[in-house]
Structure formats: C-alpha cells, structure tokens
PDB file of N, CA and C in Angstrom:
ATOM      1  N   UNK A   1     -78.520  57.752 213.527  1.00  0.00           N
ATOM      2  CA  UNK A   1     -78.949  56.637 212.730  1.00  0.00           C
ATOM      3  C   UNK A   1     -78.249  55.391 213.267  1.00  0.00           C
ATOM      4  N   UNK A   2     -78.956  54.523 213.752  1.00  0.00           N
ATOM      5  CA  UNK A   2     -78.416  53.220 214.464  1.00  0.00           C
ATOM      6  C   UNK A   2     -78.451  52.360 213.243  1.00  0.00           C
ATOM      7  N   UNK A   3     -77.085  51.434 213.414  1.00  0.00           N
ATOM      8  CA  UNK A   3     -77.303  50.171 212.270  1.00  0.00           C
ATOM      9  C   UNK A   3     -76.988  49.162 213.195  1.00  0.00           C
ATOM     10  N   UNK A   4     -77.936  47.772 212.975  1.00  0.00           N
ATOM     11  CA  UNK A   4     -76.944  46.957 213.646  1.00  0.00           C
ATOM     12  C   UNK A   4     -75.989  46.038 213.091  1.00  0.00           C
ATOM     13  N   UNK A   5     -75.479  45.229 213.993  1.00  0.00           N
ATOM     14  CA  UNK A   5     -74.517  44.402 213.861  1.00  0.00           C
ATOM     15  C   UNK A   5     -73.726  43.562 212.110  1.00  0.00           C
ATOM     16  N   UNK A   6     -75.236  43.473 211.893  1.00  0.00           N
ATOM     17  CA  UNK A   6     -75.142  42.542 210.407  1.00  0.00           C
ATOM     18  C   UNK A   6     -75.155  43.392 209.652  1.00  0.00           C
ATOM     19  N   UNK A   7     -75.006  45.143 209.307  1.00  0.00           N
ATOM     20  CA  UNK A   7     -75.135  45.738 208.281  1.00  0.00           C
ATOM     21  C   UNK A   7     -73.620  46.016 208.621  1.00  0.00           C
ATOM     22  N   UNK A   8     -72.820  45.693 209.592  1.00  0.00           N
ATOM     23  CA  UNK A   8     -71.098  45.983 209.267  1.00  0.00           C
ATOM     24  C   UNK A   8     -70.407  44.625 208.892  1.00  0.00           C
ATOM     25  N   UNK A   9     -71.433  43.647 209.826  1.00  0.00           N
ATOM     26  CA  UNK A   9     -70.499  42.089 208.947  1.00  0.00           C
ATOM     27  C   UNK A   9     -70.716  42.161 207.050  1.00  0.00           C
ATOM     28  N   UNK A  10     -71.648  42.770 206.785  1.00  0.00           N
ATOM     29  CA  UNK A  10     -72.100  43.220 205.066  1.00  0.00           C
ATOM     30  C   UNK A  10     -71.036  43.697 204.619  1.00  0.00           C
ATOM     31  N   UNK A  11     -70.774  44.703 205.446  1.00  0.00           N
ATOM     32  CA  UNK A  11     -69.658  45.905 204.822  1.00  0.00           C
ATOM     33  C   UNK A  11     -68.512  45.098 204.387  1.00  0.00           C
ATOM     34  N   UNK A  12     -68.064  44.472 205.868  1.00  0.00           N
ATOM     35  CA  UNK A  12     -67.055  43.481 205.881  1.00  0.00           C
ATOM     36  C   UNK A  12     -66.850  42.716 204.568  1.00  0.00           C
ATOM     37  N   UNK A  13     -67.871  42.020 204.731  1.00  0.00           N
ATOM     38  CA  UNK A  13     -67.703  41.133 203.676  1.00  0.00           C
ATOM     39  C   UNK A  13     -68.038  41.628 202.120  1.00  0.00           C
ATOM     40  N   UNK A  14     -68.744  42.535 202.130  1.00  0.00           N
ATOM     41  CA  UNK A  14     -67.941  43.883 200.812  1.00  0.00           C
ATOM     42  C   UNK A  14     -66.941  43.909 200.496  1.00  0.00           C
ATOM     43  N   UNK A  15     -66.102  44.263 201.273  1.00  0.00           N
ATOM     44  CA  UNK A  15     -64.814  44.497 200.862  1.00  0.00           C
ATOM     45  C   UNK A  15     -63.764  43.496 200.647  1.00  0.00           C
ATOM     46  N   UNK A  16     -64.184  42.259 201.528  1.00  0.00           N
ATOM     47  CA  UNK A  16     -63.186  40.869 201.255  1.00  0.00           C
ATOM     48  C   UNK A  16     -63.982  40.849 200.134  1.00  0.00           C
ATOM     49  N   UNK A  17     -65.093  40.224 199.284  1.00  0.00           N
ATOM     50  CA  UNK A  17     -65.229  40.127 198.268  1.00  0.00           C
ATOM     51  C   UNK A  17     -64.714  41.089 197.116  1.00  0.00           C
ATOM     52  N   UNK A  18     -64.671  42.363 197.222  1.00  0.00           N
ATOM     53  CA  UNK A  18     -63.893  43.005 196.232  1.00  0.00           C
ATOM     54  C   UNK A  18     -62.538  42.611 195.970  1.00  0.00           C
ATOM     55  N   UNK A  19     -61.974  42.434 197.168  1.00  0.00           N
ATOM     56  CA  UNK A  19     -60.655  42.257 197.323  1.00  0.00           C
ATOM     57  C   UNK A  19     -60.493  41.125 196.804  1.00  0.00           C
ATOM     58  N   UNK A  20     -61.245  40.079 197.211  1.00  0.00           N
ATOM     59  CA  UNK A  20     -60.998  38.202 196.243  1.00  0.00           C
ATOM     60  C   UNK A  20     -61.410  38.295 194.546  1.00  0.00           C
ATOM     61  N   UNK A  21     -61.748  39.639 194.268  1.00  0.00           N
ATOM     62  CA  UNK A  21     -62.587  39.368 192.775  1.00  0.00           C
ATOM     63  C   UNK A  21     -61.350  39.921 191.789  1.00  0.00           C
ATOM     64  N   UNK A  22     -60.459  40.877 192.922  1.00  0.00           N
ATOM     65  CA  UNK A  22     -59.348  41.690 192.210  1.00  0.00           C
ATOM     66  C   UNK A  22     -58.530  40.839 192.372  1.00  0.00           C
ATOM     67  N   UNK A  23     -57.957  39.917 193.293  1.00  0.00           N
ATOM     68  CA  UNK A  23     -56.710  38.921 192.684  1.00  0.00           C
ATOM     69  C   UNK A  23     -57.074  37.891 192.059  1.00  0.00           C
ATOM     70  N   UNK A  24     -58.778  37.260 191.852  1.00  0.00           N
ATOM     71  CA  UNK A  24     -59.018  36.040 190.790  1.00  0.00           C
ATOM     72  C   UNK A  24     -58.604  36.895 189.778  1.00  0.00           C
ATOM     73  N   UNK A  25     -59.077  38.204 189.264  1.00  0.00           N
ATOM     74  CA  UNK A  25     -59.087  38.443 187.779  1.00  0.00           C
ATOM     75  C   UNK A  25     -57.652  38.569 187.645  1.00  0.00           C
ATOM     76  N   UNK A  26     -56.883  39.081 188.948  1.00  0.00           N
ATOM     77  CA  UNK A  26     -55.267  39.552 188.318  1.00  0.00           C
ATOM     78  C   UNK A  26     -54.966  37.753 188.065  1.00  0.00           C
ATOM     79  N   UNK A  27     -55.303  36.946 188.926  1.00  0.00           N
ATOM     80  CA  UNK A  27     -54.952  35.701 188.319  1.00  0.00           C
ATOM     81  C   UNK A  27     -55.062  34.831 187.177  1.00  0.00           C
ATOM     82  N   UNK A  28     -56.537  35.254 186.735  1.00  0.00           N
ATOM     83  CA  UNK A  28     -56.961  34.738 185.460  1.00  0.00           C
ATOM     84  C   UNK A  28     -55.780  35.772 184.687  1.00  0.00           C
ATOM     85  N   UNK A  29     -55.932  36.908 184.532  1.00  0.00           N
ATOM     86  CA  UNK A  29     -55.297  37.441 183.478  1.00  0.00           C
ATOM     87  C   UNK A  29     -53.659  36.813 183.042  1.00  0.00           C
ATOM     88  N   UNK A  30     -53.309  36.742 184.296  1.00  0.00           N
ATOM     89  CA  UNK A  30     -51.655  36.125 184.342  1.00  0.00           C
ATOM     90  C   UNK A  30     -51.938  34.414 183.984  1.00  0.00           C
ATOM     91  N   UNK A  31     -52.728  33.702 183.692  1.00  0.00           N
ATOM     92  CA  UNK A  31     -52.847  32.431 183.020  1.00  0.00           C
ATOM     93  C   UNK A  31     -53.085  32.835 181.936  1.00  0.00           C
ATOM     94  N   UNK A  32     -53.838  33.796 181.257  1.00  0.00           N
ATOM     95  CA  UNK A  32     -54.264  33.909 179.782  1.00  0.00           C
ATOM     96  C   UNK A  32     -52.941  34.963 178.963  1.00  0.00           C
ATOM     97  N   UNK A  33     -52.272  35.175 180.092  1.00  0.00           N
ATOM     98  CA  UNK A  33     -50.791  35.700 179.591  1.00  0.00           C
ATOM     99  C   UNK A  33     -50.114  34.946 179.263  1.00  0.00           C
ATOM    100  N   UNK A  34     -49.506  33.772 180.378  1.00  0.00           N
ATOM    101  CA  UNK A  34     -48.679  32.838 180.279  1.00  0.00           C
ATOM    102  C   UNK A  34     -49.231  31.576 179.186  1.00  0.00           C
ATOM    103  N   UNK A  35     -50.632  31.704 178.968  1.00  0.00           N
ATOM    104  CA  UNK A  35     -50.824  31.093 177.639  1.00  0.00           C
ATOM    105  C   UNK A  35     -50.633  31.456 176.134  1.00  0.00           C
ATOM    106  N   UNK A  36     -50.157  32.798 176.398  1.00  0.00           N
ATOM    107  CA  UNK A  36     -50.110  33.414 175.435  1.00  0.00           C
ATOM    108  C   UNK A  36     -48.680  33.030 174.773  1.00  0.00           C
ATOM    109  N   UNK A  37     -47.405  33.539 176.041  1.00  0.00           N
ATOM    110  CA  UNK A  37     -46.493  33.063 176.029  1.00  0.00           C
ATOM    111  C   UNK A  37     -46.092  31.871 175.220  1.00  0.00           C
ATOM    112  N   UNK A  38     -46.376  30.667 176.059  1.00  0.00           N
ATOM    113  CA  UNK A  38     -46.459  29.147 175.701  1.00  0.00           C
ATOM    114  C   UNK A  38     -46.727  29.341 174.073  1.00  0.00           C
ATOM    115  N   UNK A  39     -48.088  29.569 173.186  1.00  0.00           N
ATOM    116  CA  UNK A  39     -47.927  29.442 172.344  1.00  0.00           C
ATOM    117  C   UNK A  39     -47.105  29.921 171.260  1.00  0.00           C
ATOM    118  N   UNK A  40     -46.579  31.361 171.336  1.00  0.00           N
ATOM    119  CA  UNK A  40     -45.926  31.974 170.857  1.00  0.00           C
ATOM    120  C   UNK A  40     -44.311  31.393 170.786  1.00  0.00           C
ATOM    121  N   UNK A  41     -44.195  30.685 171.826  1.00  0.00           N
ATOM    122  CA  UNK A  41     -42.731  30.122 172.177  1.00  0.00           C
ATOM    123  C   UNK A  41     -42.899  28.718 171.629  1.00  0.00           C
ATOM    124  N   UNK A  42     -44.112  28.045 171.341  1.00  0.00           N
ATOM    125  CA  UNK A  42     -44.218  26.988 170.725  1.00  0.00           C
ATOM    126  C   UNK A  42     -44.472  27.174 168.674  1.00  0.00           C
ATOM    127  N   UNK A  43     -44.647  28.345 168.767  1.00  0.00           N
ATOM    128  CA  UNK A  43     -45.656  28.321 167.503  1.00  0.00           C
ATOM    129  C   UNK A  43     -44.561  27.609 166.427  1.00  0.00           C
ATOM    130  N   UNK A  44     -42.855  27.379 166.466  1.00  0.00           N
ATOM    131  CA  UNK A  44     -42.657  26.993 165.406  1.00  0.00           C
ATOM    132  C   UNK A  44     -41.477  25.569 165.978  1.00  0.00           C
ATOM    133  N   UNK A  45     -42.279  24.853 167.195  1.00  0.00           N
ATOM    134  CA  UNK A  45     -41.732  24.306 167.750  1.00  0.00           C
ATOM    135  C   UNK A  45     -42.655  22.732 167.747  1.00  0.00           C
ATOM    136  N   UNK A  46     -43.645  22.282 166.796  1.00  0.00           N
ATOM    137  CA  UNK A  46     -44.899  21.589 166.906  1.00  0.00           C
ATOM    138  C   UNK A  46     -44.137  20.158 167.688  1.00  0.00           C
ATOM    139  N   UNK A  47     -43.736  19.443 167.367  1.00  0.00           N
ATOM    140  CA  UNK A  47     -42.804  18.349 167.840  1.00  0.00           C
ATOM    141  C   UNK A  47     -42.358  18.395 169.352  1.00  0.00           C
ATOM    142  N   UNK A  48     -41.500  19.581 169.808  1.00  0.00           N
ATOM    143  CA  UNK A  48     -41.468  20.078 171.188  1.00  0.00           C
ATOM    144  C   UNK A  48     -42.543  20.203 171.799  1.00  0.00           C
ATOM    145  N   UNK A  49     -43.574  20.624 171.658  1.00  0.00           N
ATOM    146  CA  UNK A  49     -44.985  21.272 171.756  1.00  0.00           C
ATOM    147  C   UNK A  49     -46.070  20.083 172.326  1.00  0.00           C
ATOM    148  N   UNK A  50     -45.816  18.888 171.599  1.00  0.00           N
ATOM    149  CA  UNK A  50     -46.200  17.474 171.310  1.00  0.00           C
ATOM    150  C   UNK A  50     -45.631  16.975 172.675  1.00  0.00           C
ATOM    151  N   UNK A  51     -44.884  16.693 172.516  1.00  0.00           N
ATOM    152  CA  UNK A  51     -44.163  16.208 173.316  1.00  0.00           C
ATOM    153  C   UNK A  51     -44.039  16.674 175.283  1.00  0.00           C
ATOM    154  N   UNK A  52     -43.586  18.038 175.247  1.00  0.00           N
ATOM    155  CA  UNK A  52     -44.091  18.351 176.156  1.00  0.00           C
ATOM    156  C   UNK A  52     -45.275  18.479 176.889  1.00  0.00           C
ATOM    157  N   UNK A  53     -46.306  18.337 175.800  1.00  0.00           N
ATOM    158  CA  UNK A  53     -47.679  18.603 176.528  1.00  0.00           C
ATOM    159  C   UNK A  53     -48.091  17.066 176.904  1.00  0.00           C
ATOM    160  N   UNK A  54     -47.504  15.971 176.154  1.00  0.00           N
ATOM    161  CA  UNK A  54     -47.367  14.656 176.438  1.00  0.00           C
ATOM    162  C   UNK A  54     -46.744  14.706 178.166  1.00  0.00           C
ATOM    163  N   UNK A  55     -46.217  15.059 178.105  1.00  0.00           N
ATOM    164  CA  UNK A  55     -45.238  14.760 179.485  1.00  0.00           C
ATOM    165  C   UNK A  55     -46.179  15.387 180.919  1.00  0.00           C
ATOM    166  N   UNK A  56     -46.452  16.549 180.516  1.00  0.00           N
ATOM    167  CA  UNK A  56     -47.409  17.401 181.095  1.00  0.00           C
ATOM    168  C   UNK A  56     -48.404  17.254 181.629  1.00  0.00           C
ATOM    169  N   UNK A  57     -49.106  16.502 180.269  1.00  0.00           N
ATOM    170  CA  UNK A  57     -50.646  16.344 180.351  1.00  0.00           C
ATOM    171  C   UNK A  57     -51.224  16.334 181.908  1.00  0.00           C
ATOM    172  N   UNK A  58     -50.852  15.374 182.644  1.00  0.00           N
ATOM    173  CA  UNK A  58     -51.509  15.779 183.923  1.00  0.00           C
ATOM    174  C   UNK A  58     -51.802  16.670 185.325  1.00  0.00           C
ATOM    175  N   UNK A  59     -50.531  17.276 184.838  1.00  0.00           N
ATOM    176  CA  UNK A  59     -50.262  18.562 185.826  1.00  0.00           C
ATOM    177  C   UNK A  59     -50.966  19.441 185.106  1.00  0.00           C
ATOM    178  N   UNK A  60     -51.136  19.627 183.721  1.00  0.00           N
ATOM    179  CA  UNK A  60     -51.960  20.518 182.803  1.00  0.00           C
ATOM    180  C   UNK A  60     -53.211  20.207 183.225  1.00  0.00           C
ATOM    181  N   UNK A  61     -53.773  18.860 182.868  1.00  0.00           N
ATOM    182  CA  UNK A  61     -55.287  19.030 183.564  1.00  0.00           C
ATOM    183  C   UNK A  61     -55.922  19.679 184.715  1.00  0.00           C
ATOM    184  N   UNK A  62     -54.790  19.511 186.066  1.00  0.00           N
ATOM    185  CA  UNK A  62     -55.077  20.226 187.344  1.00  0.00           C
ATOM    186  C   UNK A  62     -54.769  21.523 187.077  1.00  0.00           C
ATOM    187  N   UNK A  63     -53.938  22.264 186.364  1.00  0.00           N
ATOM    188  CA  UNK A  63     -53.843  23.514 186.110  1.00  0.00           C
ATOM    189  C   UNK A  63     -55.398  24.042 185.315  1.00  0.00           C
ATOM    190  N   UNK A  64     -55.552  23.130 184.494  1.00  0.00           N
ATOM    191  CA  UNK A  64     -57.062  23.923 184.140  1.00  0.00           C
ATOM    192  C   UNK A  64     -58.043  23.762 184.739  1.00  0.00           C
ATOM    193  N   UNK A  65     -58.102  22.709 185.206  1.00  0.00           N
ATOM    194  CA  UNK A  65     -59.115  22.498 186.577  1.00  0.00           C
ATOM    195  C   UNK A  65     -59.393  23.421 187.378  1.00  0.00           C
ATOM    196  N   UNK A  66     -58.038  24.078 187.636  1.00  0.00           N
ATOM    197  CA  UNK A  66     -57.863  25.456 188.701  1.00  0.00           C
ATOM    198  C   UNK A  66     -58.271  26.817 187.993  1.00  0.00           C
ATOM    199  N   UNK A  67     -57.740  26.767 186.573  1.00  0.00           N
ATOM    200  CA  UNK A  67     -58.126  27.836 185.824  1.00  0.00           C
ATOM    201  C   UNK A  67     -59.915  28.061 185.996  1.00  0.00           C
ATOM    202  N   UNK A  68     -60.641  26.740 185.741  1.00  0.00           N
ATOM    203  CA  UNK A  68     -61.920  27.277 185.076  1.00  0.00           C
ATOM    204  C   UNK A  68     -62.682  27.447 186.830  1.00  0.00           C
ATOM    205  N   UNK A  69     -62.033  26.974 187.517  1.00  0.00           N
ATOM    206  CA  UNK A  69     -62.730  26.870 189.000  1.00  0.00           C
ATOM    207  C   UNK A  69     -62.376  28.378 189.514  1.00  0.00           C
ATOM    208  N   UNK A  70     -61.456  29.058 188.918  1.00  0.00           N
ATOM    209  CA  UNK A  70     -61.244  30.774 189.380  1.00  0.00           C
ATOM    210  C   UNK A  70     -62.176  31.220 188.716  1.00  0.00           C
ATOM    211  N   UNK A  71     -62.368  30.818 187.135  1.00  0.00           N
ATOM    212  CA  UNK A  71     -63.665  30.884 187.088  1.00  0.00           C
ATOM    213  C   UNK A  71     -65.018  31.683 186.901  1.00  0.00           C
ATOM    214  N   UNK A  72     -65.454  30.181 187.745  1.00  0.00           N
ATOM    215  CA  UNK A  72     -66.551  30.159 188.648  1.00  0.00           C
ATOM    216  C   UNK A  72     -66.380  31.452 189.939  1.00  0.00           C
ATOM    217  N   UNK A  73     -65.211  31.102 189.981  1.00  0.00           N
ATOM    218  CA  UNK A  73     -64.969  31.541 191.692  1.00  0.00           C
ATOM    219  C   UNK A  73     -65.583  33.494 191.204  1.00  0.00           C
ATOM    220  N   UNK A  74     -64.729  33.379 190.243  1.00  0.00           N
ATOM    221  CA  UNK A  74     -64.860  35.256 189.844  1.00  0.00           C
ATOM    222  C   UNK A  74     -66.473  35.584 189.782  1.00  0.00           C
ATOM    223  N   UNK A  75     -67.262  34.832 188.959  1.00  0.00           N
ATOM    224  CA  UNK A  75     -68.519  34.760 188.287  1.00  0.00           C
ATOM    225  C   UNK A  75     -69.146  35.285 190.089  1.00  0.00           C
ATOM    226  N   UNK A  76     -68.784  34.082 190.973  1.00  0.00           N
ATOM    227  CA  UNK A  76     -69.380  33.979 192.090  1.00  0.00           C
ATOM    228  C   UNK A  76     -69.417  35.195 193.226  1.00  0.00           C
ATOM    229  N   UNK A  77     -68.056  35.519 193.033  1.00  0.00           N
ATOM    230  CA  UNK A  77     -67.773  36.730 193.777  1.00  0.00           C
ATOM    231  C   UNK A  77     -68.274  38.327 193.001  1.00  0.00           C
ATOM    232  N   UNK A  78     -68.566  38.286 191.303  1.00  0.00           N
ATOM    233  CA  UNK A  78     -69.299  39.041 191.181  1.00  0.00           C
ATOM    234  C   UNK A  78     -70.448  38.888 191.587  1.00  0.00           C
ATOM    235  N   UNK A  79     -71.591  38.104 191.497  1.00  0.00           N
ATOM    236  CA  UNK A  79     -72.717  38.114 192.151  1.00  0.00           C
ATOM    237  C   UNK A  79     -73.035  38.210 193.324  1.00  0.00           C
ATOM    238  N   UNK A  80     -71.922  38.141 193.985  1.00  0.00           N
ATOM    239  CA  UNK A  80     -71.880  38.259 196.039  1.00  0.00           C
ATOM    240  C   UNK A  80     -71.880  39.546 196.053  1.00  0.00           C
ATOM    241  N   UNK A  81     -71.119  40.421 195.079  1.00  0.00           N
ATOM    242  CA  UNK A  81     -70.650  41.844 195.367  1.00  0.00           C
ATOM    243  C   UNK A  81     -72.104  42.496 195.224  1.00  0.00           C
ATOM    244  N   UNK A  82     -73.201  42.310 194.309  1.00  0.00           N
ATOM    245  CA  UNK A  82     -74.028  42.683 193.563  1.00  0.00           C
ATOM    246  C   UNK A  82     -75.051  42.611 194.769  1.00  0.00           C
ATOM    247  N   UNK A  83     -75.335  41.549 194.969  1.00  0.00           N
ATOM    248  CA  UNK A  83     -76.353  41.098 196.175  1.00  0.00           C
ATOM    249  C   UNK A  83     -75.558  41.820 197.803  1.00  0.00           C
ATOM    250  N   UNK A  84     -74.938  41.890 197.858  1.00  0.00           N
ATOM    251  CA  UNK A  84     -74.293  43.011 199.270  1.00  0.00           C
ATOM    252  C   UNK A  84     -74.331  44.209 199.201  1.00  0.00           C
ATOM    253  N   UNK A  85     -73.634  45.046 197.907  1.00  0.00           N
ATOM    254  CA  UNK A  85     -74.230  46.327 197.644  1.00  0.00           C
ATOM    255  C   UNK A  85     -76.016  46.754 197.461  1.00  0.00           C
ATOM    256  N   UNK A  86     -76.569  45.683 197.179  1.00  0.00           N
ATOM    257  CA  UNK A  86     -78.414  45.828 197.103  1.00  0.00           C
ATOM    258  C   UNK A  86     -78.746  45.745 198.639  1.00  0.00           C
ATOM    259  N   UNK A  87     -78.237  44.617 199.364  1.00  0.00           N
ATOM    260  CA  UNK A  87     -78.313  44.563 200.517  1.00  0.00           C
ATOM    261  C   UNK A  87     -78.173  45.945 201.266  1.00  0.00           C
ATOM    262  N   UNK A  88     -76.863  46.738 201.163  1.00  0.00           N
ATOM    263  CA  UNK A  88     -76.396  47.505 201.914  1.00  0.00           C
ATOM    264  C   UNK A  88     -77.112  48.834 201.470  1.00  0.00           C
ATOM    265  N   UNK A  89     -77.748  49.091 200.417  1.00  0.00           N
ATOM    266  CA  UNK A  89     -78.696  49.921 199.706  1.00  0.00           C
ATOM    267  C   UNK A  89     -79.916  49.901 200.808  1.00  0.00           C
ATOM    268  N   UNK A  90     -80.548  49.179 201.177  1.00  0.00           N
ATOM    269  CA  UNK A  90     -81.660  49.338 201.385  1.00  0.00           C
ATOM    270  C   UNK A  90     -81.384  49.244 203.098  1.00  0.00           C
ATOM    271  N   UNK A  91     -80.361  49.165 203.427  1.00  0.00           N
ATOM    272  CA  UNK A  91     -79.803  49.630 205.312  1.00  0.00           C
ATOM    273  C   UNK A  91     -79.672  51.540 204.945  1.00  0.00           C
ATOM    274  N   UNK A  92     -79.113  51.854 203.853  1.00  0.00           N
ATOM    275  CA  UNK A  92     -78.954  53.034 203.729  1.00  0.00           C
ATOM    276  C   UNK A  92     -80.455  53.655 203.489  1.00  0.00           C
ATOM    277  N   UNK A  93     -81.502  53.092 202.757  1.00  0.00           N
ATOM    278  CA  UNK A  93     -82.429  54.057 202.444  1.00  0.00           C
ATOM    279  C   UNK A  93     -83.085  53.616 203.604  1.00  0.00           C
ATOM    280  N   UNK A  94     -83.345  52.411 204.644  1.00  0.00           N
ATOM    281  CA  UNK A  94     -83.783  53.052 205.966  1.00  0.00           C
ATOM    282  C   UNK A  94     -83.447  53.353 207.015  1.00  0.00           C
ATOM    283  N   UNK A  95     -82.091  53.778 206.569  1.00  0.00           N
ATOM    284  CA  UNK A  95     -81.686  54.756 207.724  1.00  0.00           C
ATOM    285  C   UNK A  95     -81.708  56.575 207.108  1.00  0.00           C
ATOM    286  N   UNK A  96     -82.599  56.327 205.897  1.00  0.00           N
ATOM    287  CA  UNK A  96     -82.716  57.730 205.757  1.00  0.00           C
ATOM    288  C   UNK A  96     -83.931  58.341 206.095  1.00  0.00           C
ATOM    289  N   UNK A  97     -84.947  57.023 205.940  1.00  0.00           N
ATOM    290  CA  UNK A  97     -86.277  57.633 206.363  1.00  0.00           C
ATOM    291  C   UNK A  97     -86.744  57.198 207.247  1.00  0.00           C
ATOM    292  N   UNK A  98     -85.602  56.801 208.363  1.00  0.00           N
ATOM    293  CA  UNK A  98     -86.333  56.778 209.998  1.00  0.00           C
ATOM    294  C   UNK A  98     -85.674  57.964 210.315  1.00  0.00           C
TER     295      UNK A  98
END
C-alpha cells in the first residue's frame, strides 16, 4: 500500500496538533486555578483586592487577552484535529480498497 508524501505531513501535523491542544488546555486549566486562588485569597480582603487590581489593571488586560486567545487557539486546534483525522480516514479506506 503506497501513501504519498502529504498523507505523512497529515500525520505530522496530527500529532503537533494534539500535542498544542494538550498544553493550551494544561494552560487554560492553570489560569482558571490561579483564578481560583486570587479570589479565595482575596475573598475577605475587598479594599486590597481594589486596589491591587487598580494597580494591575493593565498587565491584567494583556493577561486576559492571552487567556481568551488560548481560547480560540484550543477551539482551533480542536477542529484541526477533527478535519486531519477525517482527512487521514479516507487515505486509510483507500488504501484498503486498492
């Protein structure tokens, strides 16, 4: 069964996409941790809380900026994974019935 060239750059890029979808989510998860944190360490601190996020505010914006753009990024790399495995489906079913 011959495949060519572009059904291993597929593969390839199978597996970097799995691999980018498993450290966005370990990443998202470790922001929705460390938010967890934050509030819990703020919850009886409102004044501190105020204040710091005053000081913050703009490094916070680029932090969520980055948050919601992983995202996307995850959303994106699930649908890459989806469309490569369909892809790589149909190299497999004709290399079964040639």
């Amino acid at each position: 069964m011959y495949k060519d060239n572009f059904y291993y750059i597929l593969k390839d890029r199978l597996e970097y996409a799995q691999d980018y979808l498993i450290d966005t989510t370990a990443y998202i998860k470790s922001v929705k941790f460390q938010d967890k944190v934050e509030k819990e360490f703020y919850k009886d601190k409102i004044f501190l809380y105020l204040l710091v996020s005053l000081v913050n505010l703009p490094s916070d914006l680029i932090k969520n900026y980055q948050y919601l753009k992983s995202i996307l990024n995850c959303k994106r790399a699930q649908k890459e994974i989806q469309l490569l495995e369909d892809e790589l489906n149909k190299y497999e079913k004709k290399g079964l019935s040639s």
